[in-house]
N, C-alpha and C. Protein backbone atom coordinates (compact mmCIF):
# COMPACT_ATOMS: atom_id res chain seq x y z
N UNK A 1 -7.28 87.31 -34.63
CA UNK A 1 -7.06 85.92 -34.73
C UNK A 1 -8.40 85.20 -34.74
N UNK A 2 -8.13 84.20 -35.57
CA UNK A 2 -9.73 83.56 -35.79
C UNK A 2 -9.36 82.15 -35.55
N UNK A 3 -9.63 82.09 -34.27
CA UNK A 3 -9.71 80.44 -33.53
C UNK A 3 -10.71 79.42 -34.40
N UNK A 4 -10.24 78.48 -34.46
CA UNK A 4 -11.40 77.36 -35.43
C UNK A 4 -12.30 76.77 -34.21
N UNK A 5 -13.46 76.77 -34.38
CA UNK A 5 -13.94 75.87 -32.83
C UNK A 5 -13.80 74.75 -33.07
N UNK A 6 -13.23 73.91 -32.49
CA UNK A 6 -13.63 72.35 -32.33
C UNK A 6 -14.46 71.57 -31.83
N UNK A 7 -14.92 70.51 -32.58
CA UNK A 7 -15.94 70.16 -32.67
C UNK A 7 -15.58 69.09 -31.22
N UNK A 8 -16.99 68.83 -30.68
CA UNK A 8 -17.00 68.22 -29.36
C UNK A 8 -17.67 67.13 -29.58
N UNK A 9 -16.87 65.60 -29.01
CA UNK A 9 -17.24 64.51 -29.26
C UNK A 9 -18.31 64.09 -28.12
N UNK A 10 -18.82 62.96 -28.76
CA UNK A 10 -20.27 62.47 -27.80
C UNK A 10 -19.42 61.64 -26.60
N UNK A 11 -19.49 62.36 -25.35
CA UNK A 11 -19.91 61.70 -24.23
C UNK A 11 -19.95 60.51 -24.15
N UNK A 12 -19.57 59.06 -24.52
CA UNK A 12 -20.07 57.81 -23.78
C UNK A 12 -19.11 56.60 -23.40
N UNK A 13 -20.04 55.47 -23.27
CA UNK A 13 -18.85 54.44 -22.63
C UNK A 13 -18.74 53.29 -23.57
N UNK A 14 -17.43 53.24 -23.85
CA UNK A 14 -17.21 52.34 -24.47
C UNK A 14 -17.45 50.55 -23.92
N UNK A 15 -18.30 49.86 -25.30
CA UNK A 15 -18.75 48.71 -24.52
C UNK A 15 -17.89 47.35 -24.89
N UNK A 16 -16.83 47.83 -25.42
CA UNK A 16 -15.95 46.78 -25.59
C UNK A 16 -15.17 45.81 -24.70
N UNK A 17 -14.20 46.75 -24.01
CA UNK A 17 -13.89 45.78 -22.87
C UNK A 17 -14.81 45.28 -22.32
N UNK A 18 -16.15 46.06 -21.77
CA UNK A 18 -17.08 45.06 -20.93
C UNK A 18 -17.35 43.41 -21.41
N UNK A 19 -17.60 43.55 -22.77
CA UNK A 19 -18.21 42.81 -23.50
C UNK A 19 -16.86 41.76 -22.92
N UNK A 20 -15.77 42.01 -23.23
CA UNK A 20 -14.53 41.14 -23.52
C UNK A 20 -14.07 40.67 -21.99
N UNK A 21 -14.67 41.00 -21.22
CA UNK A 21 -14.67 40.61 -19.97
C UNK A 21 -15.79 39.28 -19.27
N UNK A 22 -17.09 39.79 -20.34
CA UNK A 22 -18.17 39.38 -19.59
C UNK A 22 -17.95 37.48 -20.37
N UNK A 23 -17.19 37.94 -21.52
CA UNK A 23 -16.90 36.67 -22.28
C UNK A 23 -15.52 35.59 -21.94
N UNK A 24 -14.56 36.64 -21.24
CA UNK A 24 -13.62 35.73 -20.62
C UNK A 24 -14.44 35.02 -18.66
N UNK A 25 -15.29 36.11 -18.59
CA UNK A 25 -15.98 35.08 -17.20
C UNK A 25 -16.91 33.84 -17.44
N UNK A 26 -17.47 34.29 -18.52
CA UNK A 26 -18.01 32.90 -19.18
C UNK A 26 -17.31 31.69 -19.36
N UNK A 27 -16.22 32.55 -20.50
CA UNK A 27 -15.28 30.86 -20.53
C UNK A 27 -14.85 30.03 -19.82
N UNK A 28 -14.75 31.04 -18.61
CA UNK A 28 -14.13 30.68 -17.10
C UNK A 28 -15.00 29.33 -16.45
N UNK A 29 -16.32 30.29 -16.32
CA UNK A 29 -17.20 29.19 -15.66
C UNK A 29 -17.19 28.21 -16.35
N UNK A 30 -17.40 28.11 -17.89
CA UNK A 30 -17.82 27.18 -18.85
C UNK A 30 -16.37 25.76 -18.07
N UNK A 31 -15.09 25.99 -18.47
CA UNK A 31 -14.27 25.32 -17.97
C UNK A 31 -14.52 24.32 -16.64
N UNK A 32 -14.33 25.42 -15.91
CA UNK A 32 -14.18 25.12 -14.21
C UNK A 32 -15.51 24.64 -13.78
N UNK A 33 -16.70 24.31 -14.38
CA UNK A 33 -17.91 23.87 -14.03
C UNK A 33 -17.30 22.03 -14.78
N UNK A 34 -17.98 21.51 -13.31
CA UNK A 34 -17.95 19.89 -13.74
C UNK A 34 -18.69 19.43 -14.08
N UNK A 35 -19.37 18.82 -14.70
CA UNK A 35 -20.70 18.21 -15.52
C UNK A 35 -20.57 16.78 -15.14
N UNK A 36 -22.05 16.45 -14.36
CA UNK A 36 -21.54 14.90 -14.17
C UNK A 36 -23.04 14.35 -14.95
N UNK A 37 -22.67 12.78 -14.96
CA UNK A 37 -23.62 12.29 -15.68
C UNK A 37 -24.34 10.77 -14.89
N UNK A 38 -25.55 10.92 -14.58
CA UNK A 38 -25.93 9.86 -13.55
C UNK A 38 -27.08 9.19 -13.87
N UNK A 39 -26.31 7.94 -14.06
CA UNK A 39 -27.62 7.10 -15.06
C UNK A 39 -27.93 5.93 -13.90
N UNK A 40 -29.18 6.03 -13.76
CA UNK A 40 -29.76 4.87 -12.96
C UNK A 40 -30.01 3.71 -13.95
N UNK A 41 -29.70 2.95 -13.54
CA UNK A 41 -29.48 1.24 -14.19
C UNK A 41 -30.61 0.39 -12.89
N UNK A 42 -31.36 -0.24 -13.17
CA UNK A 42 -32.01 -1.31 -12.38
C UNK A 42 -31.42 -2.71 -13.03
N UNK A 43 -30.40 -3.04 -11.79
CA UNK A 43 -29.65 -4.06 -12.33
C UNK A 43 -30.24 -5.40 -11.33
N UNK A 44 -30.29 -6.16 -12.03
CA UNK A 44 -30.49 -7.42 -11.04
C UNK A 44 -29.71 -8.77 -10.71
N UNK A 45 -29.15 -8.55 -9.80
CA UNK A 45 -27.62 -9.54 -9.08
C UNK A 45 -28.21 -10.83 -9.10
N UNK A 46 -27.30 -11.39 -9.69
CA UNK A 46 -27.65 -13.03 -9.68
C UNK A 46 -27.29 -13.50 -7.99
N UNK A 47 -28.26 -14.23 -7.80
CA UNK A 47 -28.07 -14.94 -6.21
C UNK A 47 -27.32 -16.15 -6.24
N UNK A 48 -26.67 -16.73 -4.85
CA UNK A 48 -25.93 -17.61 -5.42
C UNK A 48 -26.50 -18.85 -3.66
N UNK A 49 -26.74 -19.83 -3.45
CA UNK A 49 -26.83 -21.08 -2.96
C UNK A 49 -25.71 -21.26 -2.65
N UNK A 50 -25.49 -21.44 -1.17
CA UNK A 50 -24.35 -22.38 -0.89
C UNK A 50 -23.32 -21.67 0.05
N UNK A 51 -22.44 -22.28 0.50
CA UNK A 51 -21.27 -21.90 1.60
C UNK A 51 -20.64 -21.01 0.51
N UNK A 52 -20.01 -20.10 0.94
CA UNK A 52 -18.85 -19.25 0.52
C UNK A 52 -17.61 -20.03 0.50
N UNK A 53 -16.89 -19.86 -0.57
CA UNK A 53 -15.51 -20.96 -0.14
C UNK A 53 -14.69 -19.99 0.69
N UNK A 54 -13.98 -20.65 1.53
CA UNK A 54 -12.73 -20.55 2.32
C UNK A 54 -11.34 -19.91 1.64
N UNK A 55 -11.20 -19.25 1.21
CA UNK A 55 -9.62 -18.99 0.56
C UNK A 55 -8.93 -18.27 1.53
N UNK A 56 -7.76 -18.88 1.78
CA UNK A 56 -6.75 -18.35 2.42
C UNK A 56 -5.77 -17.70 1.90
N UNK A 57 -5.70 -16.08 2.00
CA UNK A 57 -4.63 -14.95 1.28
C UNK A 57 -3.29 -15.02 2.33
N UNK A 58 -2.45 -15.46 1.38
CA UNK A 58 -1.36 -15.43 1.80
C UNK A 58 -1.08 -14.24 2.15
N UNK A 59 -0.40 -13.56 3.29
CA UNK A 59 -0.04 -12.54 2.92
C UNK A 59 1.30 -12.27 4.34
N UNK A 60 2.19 -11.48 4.59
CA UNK A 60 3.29 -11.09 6.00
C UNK A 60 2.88 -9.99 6.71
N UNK A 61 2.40 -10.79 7.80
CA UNK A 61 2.14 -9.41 9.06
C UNK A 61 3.07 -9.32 9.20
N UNK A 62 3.80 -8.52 10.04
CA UNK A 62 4.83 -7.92 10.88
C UNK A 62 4.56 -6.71 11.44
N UNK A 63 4.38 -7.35 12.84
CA UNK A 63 4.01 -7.08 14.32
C UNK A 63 4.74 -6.42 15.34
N UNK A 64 5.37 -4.79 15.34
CA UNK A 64 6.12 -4.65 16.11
C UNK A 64 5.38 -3.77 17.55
N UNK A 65 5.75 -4.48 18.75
CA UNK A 65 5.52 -3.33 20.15
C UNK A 65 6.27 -2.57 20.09
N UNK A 66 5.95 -2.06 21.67
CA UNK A 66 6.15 -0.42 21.85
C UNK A 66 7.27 -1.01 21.89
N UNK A 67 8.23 -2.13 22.70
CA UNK A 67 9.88 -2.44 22.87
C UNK A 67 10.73 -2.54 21.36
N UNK A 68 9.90 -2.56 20.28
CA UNK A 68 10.60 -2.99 19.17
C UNK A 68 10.56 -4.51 18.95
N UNK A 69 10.03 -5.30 19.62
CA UNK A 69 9.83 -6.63 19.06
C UNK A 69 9.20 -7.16 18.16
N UNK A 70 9.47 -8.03 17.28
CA UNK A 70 8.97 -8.18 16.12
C UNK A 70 8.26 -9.26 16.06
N UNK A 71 7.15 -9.75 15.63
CA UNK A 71 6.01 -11.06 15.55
C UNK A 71 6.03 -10.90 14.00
N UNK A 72 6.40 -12.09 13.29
CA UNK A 72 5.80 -11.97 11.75
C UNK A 72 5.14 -13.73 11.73
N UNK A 73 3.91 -13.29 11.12
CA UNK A 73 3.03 -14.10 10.76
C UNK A 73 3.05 -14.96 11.81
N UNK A 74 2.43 -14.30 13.22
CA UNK A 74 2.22 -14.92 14.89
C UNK A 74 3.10 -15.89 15.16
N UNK A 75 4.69 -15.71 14.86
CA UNK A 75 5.75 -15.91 15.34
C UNK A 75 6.99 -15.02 15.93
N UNK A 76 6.98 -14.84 17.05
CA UNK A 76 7.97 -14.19 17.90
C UNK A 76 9.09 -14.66 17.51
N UNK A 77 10.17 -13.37 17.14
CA UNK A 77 11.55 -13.77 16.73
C UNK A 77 12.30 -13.59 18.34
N UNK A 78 13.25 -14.11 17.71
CA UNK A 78 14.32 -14.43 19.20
C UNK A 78 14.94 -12.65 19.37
N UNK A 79 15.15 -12.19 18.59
CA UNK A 79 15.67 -10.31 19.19
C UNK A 79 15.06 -9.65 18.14
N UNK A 80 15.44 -8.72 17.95
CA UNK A 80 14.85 -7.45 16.75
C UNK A 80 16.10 -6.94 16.16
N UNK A 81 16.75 -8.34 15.65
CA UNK A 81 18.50 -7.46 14.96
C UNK A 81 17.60 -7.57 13.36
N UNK A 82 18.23 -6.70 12.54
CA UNK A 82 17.98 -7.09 11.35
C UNK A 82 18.08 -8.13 10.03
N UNK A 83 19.08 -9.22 10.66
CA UNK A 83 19.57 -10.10 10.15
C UNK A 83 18.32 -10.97 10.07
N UNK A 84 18.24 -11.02 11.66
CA UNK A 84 16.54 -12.05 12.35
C UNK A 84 15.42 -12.06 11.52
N UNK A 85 15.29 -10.39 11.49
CA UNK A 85 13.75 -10.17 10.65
C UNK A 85 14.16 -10.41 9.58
N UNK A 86 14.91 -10.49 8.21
CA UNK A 86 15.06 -10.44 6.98
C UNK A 86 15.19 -11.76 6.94
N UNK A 87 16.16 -13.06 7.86
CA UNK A 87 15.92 -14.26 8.02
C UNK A 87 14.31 -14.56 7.18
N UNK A 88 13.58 -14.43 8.78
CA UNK A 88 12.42 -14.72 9.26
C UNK A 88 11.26 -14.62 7.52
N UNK A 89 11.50 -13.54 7.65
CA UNK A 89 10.69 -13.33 6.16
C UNK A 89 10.90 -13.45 5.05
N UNK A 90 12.04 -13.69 4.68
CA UNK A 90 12.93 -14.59 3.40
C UNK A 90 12.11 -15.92 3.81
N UNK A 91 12.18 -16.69 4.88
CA UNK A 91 11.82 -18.01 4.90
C UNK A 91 10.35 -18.02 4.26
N UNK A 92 9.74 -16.73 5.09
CA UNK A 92 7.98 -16.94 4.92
C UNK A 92 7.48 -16.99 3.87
N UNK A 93 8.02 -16.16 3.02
CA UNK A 93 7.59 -15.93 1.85
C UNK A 93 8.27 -16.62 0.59
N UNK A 94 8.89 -17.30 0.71
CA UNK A 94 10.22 -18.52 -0.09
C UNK A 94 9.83 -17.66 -1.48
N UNK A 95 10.85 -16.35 -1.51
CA UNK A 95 10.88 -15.68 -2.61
C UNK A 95 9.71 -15.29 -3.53
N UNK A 96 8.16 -15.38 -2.29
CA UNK A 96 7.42 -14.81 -3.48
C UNK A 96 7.21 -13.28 -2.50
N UNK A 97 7.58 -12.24 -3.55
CA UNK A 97 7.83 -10.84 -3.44
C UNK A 97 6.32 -10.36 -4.07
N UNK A 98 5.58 -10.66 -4.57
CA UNK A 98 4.15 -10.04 -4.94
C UNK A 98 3.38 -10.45 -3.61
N UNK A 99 3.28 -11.46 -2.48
CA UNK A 99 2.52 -11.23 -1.26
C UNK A 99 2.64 -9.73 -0.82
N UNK A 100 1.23 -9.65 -0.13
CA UNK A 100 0.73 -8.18 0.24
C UNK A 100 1.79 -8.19 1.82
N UNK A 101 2.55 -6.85 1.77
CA UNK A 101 3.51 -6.94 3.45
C UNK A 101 2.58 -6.01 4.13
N UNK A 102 2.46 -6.28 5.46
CA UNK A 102 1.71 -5.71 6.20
C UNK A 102 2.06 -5.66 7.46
N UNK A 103 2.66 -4.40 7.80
CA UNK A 103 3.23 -3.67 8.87
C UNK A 103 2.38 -2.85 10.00
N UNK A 104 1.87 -3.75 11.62
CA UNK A 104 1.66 -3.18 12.42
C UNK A 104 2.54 -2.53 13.20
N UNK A 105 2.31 -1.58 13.99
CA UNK A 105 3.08 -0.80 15.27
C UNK A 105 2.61 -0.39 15.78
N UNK A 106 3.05 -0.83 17.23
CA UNK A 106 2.47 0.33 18.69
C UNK A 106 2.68 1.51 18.00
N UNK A 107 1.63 2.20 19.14
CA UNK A 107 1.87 4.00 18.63
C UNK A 107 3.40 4.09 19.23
N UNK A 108 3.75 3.97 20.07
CA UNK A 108 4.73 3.83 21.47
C UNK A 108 6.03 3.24 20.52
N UNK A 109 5.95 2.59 19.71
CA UNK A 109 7.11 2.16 18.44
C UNK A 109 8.31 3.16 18.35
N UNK A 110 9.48 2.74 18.90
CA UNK A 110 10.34 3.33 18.02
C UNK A 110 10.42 3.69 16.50
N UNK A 111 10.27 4.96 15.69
CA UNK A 111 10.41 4.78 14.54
C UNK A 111 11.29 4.26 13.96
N UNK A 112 12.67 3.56 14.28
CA UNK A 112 13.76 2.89 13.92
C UNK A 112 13.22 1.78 13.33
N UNK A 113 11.67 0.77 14.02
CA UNK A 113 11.97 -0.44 13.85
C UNK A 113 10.83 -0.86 12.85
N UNK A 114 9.99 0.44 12.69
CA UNK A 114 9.54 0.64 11.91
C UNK A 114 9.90 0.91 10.28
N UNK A 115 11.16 1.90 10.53
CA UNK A 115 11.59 1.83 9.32
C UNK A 115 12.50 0.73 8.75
N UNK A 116 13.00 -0.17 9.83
CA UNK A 116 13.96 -1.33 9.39
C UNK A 116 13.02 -2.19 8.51
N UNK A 117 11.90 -2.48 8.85
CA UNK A 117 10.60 -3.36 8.86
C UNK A 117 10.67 -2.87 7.15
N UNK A 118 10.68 -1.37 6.83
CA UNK A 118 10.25 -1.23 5.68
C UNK A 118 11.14 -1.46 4.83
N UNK A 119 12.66 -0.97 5.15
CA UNK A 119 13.78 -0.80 4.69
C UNK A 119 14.00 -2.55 3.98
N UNK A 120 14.04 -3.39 4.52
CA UNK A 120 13.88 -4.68 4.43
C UNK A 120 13.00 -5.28 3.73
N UNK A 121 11.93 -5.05 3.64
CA UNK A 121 10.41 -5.21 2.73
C UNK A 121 11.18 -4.41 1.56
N UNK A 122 11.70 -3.58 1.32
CA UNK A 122 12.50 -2.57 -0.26
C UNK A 122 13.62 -3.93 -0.59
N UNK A 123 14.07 -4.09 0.14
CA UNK A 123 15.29 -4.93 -0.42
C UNK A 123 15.35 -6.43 -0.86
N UNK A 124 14.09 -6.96 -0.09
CA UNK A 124 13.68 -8.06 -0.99
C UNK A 124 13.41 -7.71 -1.81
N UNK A 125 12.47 -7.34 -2.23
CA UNK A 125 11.82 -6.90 -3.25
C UNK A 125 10.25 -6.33 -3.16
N UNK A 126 9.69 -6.18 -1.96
CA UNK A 126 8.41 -6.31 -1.92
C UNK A 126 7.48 -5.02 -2.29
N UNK A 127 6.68 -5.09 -3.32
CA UNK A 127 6.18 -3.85 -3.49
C UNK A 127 4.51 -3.27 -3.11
N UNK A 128 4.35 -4.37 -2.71
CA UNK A 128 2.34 -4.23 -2.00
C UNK A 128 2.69 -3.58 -0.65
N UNK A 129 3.16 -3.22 0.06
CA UNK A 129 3.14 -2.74 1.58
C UNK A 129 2.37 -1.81 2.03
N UNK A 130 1.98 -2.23 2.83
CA UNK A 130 0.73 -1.39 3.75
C UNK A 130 1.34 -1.36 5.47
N UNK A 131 1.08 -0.23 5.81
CA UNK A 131 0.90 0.04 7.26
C UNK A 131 -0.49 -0.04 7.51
N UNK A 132 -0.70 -0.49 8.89
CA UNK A 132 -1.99 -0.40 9.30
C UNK A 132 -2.35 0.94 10.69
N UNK A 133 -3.25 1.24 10.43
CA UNK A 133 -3.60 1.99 11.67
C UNK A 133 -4.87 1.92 12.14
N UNK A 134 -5.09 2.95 13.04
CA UNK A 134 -6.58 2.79 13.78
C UNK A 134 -6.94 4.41 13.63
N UNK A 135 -8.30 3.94 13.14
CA UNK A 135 -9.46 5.29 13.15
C UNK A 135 -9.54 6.14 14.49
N UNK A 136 -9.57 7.38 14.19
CA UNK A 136 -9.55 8.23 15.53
C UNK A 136 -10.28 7.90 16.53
N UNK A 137 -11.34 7.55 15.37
CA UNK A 137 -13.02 7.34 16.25
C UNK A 137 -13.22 6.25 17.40
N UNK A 138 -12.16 5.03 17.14
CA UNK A 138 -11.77 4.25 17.57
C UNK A 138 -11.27 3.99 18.80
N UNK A 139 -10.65 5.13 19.08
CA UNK A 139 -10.14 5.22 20.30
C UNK A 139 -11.11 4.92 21.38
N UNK A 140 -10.19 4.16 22.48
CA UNK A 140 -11.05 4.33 23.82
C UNK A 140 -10.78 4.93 24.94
């Protein structure tokens, strides 16, 4: 029997995938890298002479303690039913619903009267509302 020898291929590493790798990490970075752009301007602010005017921003606190009592715009209501507060702030605001609402609370607040506060601010109509709080740092 006369075996054919076969011929023996070269040994090496194929550099394809590498290549196809080294080009999807590129694209990668290329993407996910943010490029910012920072142009110094020497701008010069016009100065201005004179008192600042006075403008007064309308706007509805509502003030509740730790008991649930309600203060809107540094007026104490007679109880904390919901009729009272929706009264109270229907009057204040004589249907203007774009004033900014602005909701304090004790930490100590029932969340009930908190959410009435908001629940009520939805049903007029009011859509600026802010809660306020205090910075950690703040604490004493």
């Amino acid at each position: 029997m006369k075996f054919k020898r076969q011929r023996s291929q070269e040994v090496g590493v194929d550099l394809t995938p590498l290549i196809d790798v080294v080009f999807l990490l590129l694209i990668f970075f290329m993407v996910s890298t943010t490029f910012t752009r920072e142009s110094h301007l020497k701008v010069d602010l016009p100065e201005a002479n004179g008192e600042a005017a006075k403008t007064e921003v309308k706007q509805l606190d509502v003030v509740i303690n730790a008991e649930g009592q309600y203060v809107v715009n540094d007026r104490t209501l007679i109880n904390n039913q919901r009729a009272t507060l929706q009264r109270a702030i229907e009057e204040l605001a004589a249907g203007d619903t774009s004033l900014p609402f602005i909701i304090t609370a004790d930490a100590r607040t029932p969340h009930e009267y908190v959410v009435r506060a908001m629940d009520i601010a939805g049903k007029l109509g009011f859509a600026r509302l802010s809660i306020t709080t205090e910075r950690i740092g703040d604490e004493r």
